[in-house]
N, C-alpha and C. Protein backbone atom coordinates (compact mmCIF):
# COMPACT_ATOMS: atom_id res chain seq x y z
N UNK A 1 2.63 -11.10 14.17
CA UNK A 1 3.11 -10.73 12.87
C UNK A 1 3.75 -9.34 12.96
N UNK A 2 5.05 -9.38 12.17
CA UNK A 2 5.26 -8.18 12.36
C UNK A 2 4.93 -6.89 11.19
N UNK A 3 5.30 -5.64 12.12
CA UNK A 3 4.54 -4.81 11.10
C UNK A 3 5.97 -4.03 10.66
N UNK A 4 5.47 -3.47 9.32
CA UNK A 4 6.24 -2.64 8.28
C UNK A 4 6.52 -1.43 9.36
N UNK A 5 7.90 -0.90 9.33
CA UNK A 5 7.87 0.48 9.88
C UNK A 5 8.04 1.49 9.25
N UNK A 6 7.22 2.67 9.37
CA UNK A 6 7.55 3.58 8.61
C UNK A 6 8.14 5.09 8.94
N UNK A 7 8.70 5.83 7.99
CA UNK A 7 9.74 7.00 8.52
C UNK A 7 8.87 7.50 9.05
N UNK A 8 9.36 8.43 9.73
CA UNK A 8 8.45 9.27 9.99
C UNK A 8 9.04 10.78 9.46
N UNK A 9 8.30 11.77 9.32
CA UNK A 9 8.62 13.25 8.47
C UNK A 9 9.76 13.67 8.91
N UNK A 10 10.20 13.72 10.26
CA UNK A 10 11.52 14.52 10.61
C UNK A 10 12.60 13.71 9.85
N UNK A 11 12.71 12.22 9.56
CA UNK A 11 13.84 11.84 9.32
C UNK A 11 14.20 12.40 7.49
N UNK A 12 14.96 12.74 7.47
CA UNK A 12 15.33 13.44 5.90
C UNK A 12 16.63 12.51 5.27
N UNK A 13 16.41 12.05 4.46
CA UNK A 13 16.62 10.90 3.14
C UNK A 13 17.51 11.69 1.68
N UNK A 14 18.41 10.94 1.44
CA UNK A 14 19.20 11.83 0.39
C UNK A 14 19.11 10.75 -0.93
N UNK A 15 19.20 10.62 -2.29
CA UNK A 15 19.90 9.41 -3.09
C UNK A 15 21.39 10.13 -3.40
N UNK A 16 21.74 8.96 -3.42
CA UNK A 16 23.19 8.76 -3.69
C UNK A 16 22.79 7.51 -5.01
N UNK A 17 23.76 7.61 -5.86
CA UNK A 17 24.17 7.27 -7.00
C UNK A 17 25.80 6.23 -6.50
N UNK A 18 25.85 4.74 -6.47
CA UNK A 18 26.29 3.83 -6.64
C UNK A 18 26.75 3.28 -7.50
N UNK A 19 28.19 2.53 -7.03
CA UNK A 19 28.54 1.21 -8.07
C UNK A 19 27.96 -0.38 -7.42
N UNK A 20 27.64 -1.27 -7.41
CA UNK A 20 27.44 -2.63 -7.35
C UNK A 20 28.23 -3.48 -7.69
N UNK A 21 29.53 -3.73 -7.27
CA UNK A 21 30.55 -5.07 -8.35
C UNK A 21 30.32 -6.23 -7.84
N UNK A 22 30.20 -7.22 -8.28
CA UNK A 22 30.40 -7.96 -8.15
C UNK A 22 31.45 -9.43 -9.10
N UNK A 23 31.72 -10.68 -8.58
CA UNK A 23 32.29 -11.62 -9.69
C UNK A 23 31.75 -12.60 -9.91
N UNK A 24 30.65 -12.94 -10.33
CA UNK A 24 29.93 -14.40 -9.83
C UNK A 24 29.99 -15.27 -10.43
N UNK A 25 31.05 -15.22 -10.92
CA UNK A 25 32.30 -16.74 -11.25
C UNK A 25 32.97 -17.36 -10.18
N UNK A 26 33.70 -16.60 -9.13
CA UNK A 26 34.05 -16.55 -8.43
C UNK A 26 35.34 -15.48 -7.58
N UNK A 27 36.13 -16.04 -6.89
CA UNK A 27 36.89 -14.96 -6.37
C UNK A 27 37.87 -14.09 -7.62
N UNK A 28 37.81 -12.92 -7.69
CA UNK A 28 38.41 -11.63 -8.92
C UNK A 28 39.60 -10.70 -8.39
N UNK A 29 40.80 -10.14 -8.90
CA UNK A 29 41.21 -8.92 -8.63
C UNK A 29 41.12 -8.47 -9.73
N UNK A 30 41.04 -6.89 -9.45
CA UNK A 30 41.15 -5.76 -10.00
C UNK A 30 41.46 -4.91 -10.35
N UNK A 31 42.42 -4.26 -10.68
CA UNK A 31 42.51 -2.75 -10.11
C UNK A 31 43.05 -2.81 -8.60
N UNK A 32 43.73 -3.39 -7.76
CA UNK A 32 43.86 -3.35 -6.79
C UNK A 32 42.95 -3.72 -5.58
N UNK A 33 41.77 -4.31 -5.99
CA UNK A 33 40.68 -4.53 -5.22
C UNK A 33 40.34 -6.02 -5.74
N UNK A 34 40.16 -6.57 -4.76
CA UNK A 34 38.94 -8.10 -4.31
C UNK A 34 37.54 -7.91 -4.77
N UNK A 35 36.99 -8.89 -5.74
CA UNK A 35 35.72 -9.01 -6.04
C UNK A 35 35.50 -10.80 -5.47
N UNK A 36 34.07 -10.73 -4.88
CA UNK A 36 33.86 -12.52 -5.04
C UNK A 36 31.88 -12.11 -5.50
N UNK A 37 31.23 -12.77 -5.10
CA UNK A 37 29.75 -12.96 -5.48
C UNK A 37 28.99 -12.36 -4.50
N UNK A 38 29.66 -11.92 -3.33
CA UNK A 38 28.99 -10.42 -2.75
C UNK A 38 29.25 -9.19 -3.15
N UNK A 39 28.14 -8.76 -2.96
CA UNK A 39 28.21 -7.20 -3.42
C UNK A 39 29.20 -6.14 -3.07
N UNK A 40 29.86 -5.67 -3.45
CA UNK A 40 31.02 -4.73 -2.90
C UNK A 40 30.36 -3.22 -3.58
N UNK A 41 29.99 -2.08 -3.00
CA UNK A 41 29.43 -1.42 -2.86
C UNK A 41 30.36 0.02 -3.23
N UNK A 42 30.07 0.89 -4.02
CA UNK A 42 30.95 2.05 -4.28
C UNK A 42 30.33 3.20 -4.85
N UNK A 43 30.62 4.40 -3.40
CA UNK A 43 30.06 5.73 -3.82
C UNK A 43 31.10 6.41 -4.79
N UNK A 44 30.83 7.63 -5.71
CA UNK A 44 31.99 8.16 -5.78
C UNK A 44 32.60 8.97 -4.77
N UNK A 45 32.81 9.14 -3.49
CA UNK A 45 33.79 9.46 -2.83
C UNK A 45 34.24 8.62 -2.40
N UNK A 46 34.18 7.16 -2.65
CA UNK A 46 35.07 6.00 -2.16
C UNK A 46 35.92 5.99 -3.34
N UNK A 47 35.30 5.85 -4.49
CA UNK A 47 36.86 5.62 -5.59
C UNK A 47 37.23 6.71 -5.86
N UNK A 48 36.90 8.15 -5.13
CA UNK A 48 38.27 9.38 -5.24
C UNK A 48 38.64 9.71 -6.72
N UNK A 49 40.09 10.27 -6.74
CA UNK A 49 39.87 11.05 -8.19
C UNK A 49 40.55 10.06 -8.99
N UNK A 50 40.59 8.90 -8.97
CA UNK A 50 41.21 7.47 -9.97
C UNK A 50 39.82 6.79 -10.15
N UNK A 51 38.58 7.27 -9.89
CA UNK A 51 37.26 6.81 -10.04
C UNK A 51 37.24 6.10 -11.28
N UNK A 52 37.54 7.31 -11.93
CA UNK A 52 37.42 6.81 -13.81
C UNK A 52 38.05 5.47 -14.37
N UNK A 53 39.07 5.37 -14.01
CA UNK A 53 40.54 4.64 -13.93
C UNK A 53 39.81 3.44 -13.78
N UNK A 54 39.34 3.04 -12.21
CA UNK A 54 39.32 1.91 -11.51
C UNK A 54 37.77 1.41 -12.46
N UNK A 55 36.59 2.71 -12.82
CA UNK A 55 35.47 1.81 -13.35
C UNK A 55 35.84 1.20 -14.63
N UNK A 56 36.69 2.12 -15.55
CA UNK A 56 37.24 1.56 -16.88
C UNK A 56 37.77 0.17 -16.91
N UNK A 57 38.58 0.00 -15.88
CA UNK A 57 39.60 -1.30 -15.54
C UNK A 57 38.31 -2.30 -15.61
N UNK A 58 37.75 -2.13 -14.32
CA UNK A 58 36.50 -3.22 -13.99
C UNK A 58 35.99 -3.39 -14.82
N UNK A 59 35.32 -2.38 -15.63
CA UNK A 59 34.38 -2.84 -16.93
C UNK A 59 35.02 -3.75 -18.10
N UNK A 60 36.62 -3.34 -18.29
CA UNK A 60 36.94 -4.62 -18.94
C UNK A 60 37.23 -6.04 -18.87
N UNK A 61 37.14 -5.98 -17.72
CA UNK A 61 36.90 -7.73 -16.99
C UNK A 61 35.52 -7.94 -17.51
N UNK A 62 35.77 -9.33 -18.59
CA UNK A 62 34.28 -9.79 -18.15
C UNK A 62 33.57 -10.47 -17.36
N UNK A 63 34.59 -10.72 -16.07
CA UNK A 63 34.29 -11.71 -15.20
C UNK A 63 33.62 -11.01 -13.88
N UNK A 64 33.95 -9.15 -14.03
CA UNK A 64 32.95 -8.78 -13.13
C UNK A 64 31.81 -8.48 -13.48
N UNK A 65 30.57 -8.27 -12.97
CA UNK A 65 29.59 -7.47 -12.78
C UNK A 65 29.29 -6.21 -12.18
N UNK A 66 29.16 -5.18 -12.93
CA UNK A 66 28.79 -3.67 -12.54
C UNK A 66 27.65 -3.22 -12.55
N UNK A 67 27.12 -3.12 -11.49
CA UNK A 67 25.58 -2.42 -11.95
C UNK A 67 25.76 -0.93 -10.82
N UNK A 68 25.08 0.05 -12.19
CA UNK A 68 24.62 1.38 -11.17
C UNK A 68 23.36 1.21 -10.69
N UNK A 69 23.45 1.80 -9.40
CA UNK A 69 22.07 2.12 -8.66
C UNK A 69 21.79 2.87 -8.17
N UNK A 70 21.15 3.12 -7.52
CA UNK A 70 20.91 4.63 -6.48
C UNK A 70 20.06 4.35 -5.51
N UNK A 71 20.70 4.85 -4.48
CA UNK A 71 19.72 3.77 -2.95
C UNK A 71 19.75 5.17 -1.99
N UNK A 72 18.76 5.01 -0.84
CA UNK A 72 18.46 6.22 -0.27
C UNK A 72 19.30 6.02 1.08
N UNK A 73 19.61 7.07 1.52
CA UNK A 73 20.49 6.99 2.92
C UNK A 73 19.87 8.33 3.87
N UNK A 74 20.46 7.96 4.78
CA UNK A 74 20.13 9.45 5.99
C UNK A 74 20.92 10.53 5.55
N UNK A 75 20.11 11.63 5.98
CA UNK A 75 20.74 12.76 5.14
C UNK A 75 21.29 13.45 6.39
N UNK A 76 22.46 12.99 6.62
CA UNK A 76 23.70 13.82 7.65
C UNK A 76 23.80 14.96 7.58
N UNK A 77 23.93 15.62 6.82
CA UNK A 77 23.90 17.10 6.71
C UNK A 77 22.69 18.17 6.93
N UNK A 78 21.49 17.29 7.02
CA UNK A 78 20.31 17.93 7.36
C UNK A 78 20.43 18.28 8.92
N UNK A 79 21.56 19.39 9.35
CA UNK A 79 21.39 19.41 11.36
C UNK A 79 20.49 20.23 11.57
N UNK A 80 19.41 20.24 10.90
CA UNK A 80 18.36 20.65 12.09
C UNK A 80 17.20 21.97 11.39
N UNK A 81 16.06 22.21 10.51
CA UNK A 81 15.51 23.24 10.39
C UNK A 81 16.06 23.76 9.06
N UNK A 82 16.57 23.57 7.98
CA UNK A 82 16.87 23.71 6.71
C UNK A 82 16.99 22.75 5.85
N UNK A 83 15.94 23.32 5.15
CA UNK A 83 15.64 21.94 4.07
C UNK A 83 16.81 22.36 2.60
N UNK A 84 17.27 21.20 2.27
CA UNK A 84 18.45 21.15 1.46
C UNK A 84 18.61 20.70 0.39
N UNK A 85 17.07 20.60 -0.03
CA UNK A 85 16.86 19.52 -1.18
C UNK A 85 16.40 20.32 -2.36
């Protein structure tokens, strides 16, 4: 059986704040972008400074799905002996 693994203290963890789109009707455009019933995933430094633009657009489709989330990632910027949090 396998076992759960767990972090261990050195590794340092950030949240980031997410978009979730999805279309689960089926295949969607957008705004210049492809939606189907997988998750297509968006930080704000992926939708850049038309962020606003592109969530407004999406949200008036009612054929997509938007959900915010916030999920934990490795914290890259932690190089070494300064805590940043």
């Amino acid at each position: 059986m396998a076992k759960a693994t767990t972090s261990s203290s050195s590794t340092r963890t950030r949240h980031v704040s997410v978009l979730v789109v999805t279309a689960p009707g089926g295949p969607r455009r957008r705004a210049g972008y492809s939606f189907n019933k997988a998750e297509t995933i968006f930080t704000a430094a992926d939708l850049g400074e038309k962020g606003q633009e592109l969530v407004e657009a999406w949200r008036a489709d009612p054929m997509l799905k938007i959900d915010e989330r916030v999920i934990e990632v490795p914290d890259e910027e932690d190089s070494g002996g300064t805590e940043n949090q």
